[in-house]
Protein backbone atom coordinates (compact mmCIF):
# COMPACT_ATOMS: atom_id res chain seq x y z
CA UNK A 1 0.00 0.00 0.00
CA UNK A 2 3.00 2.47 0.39
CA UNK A 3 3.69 2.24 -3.11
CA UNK A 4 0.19 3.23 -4.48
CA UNK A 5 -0.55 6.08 -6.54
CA UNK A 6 -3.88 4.81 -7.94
CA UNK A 7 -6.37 2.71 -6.36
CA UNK A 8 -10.04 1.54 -7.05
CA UNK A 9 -12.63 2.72 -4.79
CA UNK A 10 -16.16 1.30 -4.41
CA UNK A 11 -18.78 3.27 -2.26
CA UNK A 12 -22.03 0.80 -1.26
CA UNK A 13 -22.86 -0.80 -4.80
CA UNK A 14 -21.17 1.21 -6.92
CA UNK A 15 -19.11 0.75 -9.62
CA UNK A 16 -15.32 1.12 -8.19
CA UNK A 17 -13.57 3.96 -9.32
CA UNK A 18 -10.32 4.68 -10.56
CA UNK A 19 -8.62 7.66 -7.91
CA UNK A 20 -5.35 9.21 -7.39
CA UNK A 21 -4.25 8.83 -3.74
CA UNK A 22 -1.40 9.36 -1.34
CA UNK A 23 -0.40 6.70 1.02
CA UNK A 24 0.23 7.64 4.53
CA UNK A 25 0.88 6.18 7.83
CA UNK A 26 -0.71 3.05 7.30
CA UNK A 27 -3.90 4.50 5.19
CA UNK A 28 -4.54 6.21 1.70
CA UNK A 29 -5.61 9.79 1.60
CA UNK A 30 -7.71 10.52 -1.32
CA UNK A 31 -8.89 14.24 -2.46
CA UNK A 32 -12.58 14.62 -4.55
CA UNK A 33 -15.14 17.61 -5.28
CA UNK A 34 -15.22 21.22 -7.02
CA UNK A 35 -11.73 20.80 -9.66
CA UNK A 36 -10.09 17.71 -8.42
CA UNK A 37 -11.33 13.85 -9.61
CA UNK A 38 -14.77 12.82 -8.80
CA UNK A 39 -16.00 10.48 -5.91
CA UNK A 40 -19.62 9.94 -5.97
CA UNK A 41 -20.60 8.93 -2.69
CA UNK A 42 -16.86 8.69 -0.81
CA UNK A 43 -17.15 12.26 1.28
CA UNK A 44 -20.37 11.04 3.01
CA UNK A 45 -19.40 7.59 3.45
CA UNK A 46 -18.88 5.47 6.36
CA UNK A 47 -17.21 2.50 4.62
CA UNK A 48 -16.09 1.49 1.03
CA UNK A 49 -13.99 -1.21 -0.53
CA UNK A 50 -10.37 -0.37 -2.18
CA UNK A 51 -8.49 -2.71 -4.37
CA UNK A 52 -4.16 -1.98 -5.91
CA UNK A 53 -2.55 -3.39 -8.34
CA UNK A 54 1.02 -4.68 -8.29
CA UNK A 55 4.11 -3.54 -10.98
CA UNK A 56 2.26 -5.97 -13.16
CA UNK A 57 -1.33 -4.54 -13.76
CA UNK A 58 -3.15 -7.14 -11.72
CA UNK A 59 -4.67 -6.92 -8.85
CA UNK A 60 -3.33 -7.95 -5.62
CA UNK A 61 -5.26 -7.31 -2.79
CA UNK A 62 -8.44 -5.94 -1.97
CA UNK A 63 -9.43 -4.93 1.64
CA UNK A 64 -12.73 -3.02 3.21
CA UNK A 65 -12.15 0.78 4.40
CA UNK A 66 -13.08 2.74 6.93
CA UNK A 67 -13.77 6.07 6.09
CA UNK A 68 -13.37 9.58 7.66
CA UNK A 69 -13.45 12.68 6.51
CA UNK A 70 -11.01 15.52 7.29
CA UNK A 71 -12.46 19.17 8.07
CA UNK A 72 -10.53 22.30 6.91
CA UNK A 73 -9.51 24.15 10.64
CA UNK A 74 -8.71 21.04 12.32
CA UNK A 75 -5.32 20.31 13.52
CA UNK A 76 -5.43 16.80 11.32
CA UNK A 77 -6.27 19.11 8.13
CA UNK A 78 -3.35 21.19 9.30
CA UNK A 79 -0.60 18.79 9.18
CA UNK A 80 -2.54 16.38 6.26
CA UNK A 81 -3.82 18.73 3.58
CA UNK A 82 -0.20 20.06 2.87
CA UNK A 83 1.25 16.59 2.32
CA UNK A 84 -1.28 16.01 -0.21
CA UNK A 85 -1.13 18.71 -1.56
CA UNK A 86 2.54 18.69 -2.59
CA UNK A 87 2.00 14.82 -4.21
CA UNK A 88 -0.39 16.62 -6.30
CA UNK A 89 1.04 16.52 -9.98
CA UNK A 90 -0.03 19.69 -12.21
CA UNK A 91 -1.43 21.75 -9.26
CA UNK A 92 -1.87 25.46 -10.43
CA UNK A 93 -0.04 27.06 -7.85
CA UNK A 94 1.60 26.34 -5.00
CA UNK A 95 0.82 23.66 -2.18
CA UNK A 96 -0.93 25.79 0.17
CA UNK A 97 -2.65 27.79 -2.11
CA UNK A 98 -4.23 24.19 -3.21
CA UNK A 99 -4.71 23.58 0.68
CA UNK A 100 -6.32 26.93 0.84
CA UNK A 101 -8.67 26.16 -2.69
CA UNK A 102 -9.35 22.65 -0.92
CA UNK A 103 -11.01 24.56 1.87
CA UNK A 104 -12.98 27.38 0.21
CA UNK A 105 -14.45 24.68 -2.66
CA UNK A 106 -15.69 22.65 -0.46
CA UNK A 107 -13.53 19.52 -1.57
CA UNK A 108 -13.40 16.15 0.80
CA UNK A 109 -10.17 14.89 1.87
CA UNK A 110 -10.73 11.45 3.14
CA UNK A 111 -8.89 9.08 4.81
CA UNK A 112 -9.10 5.27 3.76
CA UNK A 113 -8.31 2.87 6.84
CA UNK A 114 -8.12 -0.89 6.55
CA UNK A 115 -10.98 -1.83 8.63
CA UNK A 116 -10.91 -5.60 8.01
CA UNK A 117 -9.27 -9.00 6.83
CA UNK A 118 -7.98 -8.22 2.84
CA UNK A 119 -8.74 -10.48 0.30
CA UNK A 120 -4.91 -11.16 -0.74
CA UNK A 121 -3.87 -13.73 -3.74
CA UNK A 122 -5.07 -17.04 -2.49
CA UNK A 123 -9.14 -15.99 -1.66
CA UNK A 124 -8.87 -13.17 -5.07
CA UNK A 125 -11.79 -14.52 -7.55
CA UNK A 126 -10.25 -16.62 -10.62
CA UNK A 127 -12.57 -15.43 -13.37
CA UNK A 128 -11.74 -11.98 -15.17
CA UNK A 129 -13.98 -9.12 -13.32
CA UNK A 130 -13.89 -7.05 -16.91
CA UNK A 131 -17.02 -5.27 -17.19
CA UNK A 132 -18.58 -3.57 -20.23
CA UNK A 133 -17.34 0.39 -20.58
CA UNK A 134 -20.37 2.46 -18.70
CA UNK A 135 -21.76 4.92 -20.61
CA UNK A 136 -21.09 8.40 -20.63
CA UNK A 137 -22.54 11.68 -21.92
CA UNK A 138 -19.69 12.57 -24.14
CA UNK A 139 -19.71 11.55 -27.77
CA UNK A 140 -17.28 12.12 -30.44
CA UNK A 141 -18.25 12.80 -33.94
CA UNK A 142 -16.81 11.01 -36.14
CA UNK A 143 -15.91 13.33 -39.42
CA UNK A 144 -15.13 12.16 -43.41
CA UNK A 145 -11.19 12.06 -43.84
CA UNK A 146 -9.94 14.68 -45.65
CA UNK A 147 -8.85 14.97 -48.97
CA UNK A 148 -6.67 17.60 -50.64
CA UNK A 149 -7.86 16.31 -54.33
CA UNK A 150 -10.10 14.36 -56.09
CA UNK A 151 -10.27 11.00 -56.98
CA UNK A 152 -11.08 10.30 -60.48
CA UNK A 153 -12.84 7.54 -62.00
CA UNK A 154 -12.08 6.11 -65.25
């Protein structure tokens, strides 16, 4: 878990979700909301489940999480949010003017504890978990390829 940079969240139900995270004394710290990645659910929740992958793509262990959210003012934001905050790659600004955005948007930072057994290699499922691509609102139109002259038939 010290190594991760990404891990899979799933909130309830849902669909996990890919998220960028920090690891940190024994838990993963994980920012959503107003201009940073989207968490439906994760700042209100109690619990969730997060899975990481190894060097080699797969997955290697998957363990239930226990939840908390930190509050901007507290002494835990104080020393937290600035950690974060400098892991953050392509931040406009500096670290504690992110801190500082953090608070005024509104943005969860959320702590991910182990709260449980983890599923490790030897109880992991042996069938693929693939699922189809979810839809999304966005659509590209696809456009003729241009031509700088015309073709001629004989």
């Amino acid at each position: 878990m010290k190594k991760a940079a990404v891990c899979w969240v799933a909130v309830g139900d849902g669909p996990a979700l890919a998220l960028w995270c920090v690891p940190l004394e024994g838990a993963l710290l994980v920012v959503s909301g107003p201009g940073e990645q989207s968490a439906p659910g994760l700042a209100d929740a109690g619990a969730a489940r997060v899975t990481l992958r190894g060097d080699h793509g797969g997955r290697i262990v998957t363990w239930p999480a226990r939840v908390t959210r930190l509050a901007p003012g507290t002494e835990e934001w104080q020393t937290t949010a600035p950690l974060v905050a400098a892991k953050r790659l392509n931040a406009p600004g500096s670290a504690a003017d992110l801190v500082e955005r953090w608070a005024a948007d509104g943005c969860a930072l959320n702590r991910l504890l182990p709260a449980g057994a983890p599923d490790a290699a030897g109880t992991l499922p042996d069938t693929a978990l693939a699922e189809e691509p979810r839809g999304a609102s966005v659509v590209r139109a696809t456009r003729k390829p241009f031509r700088l002259h015309k073709v001629r038939r004989r």
